[in-house]
C-alpha atoms as a PDB file:
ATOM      1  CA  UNK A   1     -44.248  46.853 -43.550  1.00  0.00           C
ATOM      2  CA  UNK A   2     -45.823  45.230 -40.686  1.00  0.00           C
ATOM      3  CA  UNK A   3     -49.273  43.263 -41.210  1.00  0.00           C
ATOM      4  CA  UNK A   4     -51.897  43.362 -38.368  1.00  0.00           C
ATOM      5  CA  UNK A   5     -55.104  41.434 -37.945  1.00  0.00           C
ATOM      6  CA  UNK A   6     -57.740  43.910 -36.160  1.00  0.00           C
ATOM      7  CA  UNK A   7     -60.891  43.414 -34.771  1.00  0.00           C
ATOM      8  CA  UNK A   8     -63.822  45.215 -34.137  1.00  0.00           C
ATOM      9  CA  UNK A   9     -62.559  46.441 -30.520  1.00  0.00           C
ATOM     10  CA  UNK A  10     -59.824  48.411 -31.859  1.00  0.00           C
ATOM     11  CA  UNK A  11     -61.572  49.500 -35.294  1.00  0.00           C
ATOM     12  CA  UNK A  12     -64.266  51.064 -33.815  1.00  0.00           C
ATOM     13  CA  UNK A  13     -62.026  53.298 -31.892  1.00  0.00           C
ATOM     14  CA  UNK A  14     -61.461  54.721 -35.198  1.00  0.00           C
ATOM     15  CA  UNK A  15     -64.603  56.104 -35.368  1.00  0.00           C
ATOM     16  CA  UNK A  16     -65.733  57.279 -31.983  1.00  0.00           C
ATOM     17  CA  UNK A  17     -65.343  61.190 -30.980  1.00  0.00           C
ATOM     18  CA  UNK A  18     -66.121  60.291 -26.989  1.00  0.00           C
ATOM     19  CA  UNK A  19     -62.981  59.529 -25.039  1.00  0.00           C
ATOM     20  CA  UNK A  20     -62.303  56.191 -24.356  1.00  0.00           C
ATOM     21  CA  UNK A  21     -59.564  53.576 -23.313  1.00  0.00           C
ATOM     22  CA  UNK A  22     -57.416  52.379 -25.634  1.00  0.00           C
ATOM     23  CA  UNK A  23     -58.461  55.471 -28.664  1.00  0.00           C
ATOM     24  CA  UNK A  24     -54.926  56.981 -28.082  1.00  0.00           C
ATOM     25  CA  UNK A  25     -53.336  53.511 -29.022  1.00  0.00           C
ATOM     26  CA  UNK A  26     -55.809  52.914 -32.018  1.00  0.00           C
ATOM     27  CA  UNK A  27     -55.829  56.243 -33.466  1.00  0.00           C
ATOM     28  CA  UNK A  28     -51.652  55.736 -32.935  1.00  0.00           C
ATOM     29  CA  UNK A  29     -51.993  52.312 -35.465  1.00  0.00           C
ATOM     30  CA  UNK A  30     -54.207  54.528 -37.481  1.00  0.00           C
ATOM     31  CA  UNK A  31     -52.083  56.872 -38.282  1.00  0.00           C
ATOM     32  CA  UNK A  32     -49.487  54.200 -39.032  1.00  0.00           C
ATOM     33  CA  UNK A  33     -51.576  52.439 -41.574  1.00  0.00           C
ATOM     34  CA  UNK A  34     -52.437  55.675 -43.201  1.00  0.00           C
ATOM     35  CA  UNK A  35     -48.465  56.286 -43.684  1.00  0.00           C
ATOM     36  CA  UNK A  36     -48.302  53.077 -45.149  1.00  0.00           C
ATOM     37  CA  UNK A  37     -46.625  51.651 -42.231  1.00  0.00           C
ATOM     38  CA  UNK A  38     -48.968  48.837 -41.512  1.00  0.00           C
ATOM     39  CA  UNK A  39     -51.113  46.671 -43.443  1.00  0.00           C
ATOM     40  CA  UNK A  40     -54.393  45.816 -41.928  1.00  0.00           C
ATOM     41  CA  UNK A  41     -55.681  42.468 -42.457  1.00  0.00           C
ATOM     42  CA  UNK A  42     -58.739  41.761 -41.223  1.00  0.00           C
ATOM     43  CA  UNK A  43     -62.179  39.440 -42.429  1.00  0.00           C
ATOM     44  CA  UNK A  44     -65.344  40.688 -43.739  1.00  0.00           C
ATOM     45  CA  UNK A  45     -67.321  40.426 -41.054  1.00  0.00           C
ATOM     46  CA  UNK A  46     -65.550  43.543 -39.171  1.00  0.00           C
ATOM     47  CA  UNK A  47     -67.726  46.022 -41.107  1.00  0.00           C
ATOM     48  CA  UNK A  48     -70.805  44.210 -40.419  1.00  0.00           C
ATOM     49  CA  UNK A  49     -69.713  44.825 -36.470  1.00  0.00           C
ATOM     50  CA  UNK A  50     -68.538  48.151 -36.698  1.00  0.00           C
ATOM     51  CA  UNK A  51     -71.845  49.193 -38.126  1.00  0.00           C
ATOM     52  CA  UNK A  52     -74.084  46.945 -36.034  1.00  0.00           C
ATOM     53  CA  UNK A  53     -72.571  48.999 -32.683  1.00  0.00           C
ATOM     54  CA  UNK A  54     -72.577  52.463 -34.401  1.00  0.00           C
ATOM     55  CA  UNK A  55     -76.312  51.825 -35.296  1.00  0.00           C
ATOM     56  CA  UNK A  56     -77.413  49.646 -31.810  1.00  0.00           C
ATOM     57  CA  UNK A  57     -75.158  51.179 -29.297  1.00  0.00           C
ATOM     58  CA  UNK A  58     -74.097  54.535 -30.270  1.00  0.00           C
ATOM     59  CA  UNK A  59     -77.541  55.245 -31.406  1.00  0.00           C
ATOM     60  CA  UNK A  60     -76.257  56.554 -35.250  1.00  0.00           C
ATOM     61  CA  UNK A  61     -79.084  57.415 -37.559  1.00  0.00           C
ATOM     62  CA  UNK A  62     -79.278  55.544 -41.520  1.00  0.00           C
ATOM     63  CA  UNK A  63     -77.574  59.293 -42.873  1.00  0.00           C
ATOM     64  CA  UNK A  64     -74.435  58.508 -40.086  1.00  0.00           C
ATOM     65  CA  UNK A  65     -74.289  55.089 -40.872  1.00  0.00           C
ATOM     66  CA  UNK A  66     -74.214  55.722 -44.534  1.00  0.00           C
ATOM     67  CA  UNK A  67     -70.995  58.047 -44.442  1.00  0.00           C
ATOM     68  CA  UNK A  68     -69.765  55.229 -41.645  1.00  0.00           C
ATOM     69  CA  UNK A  69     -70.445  52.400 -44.476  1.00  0.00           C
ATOM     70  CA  UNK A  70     -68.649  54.342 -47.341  1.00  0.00           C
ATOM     71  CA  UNK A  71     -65.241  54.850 -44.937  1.00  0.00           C
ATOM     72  CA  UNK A  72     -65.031  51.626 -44.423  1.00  0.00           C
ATOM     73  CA  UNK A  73     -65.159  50.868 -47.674  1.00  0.00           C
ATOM     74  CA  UNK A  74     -62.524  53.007 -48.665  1.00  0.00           C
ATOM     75  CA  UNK A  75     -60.150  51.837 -45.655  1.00  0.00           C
ATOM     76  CA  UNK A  76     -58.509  49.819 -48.380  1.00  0.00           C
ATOM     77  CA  UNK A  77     -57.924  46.960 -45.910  1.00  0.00           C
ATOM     78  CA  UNK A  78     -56.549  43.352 -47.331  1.00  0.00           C
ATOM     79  CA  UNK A  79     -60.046  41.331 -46.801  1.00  0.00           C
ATOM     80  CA  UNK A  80     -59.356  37.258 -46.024  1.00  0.00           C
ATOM     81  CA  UNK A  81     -61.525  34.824 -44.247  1.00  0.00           C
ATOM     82  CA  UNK A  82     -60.399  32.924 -42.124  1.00  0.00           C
ATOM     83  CA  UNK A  83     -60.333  28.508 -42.353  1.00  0.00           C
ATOM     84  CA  UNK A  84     -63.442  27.371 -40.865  1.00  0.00           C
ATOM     85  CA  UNK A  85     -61.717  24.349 -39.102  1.00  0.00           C
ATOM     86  CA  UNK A  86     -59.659  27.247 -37.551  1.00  0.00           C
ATOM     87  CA  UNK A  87     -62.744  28.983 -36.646  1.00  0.00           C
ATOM     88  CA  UNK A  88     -64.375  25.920 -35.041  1.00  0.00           C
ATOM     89  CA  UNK A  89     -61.350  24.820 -33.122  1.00  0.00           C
ATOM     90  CA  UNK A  90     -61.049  28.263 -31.500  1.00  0.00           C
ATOM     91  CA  UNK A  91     -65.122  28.369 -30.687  1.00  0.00           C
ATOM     92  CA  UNK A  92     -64.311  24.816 -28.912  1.00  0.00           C
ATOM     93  CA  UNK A  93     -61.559  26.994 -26.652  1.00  0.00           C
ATOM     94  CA  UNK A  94     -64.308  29.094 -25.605  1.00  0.00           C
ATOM     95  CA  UNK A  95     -64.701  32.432 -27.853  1.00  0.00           C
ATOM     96  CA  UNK A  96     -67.510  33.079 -30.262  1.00  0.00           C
ATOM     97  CA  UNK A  97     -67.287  32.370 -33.875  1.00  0.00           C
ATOM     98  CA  UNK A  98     -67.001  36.097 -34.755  1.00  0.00           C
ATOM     99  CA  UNK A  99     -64.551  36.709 -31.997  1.00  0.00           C
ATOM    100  CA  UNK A 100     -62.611  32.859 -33.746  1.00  0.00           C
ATOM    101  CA  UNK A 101     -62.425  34.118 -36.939  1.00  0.00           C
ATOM    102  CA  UNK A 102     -60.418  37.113 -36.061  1.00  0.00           C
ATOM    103  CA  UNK A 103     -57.842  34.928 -34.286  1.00  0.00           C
ATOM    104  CA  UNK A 104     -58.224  32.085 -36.965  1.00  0.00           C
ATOM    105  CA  UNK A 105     -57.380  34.757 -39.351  1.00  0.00           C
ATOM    106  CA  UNK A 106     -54.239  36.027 -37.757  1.00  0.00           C
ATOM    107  CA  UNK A 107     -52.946  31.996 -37.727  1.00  0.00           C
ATOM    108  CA  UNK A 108     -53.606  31.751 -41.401  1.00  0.00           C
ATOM    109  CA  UNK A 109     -51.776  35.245 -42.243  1.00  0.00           C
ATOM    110  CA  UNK A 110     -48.842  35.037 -39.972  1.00  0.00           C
ATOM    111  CA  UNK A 111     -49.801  38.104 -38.998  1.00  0.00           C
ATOM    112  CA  UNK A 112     -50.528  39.191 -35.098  1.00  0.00           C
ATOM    113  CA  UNK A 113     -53.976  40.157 -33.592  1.00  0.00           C
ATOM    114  CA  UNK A 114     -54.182  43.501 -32.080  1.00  0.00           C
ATOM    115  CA  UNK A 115     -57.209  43.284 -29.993  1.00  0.00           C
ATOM    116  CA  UNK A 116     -58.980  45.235 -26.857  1.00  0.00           C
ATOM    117  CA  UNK A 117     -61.155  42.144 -26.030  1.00  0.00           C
ATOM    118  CA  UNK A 118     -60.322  40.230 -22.619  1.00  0.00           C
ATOM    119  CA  UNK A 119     -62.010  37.386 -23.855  1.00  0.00           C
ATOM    120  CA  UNK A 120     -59.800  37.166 -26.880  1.00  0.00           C
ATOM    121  CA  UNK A 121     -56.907  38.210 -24.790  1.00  0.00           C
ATOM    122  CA  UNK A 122     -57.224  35.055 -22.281  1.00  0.00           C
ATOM    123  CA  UNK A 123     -58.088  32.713 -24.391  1.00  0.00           C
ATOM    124  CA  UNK A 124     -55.695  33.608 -27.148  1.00  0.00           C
ATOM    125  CA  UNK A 125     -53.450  35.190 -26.003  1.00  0.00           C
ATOM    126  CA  UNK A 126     -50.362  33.269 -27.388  1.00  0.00           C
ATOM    127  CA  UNK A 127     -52.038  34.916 -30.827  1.00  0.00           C
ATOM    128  CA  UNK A 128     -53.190  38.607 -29.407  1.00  0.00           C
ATOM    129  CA  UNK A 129     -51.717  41.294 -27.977  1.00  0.00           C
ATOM    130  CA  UNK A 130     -53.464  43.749 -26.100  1.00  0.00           C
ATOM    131  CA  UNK A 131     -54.288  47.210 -27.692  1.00  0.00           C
ATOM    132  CA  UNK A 132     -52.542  48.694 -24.803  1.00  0.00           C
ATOM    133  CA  UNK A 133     -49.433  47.185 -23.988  1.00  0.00           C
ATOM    134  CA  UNK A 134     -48.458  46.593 -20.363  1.00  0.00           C
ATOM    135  CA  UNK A 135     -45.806  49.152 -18.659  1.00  0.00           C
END
């Protein structure tokens, strides 16, 4: 089984309905974990950014949200945080924290970071691979 740290760019691609980049690729690593393919890794602050743009940015009312909250919590995901030193030294490089702790995370597990971020792409991208992987 292959372990996968995920952040919030390809996670909510879960969840929208509207065609967008990269939703063929995540719903393809979806499927995958749901076979029991792939173990998802990821830390706790995912949900709290999955929700934040279905509620803010996709405009989802409390009753959408609600049902949004409960999937997550049954994803059954493995839930770590990552070191905060980790966190720090990749904030220093240039991302945010939230955007750190996703690639801290993925040094502490041994696991790679699937990510559709360009941010977290260029500056980590000895750690992250893109959602979409180059022809």
């Amino acid at each position: 089984m292959t372990d996968l740290v995920l952040d919030a760019s390809v996670l909510l691609k879960w969840f929208v309905s509207a065609p967008e980049r990269g939703r063929e690729e995540a719903i393809g690593l979806r499927k995958e974990f749901e076979a029991g393919l792939l173990s998802v890794v990821v830390p706790s602050l995912i949900f709290l950014e999955v929700l934040n743009v279905a509620g803010r940015r996709w405009g989802w009312h409390e009753d959408a949200l609600a049902d949004l909250a409960s999937a997550l919590d049954e994803l059954g995901f493995d839930v770590r945080e990552p070191e905060l030193a980790s966190v720090a030294a990749w904030v220093a490089r240039g991302l945010t924290a939230y955007d750190a702790a996703y690639v801290a995370l993925a040094e502490r597990s041994g696991a790679e970071l699937v990510s559709d971020d360009g941010e977290i792409l260029h500056v980590a991208g000895g750690r992250a691979r893109p959602l979409i992987r180059p022809a």
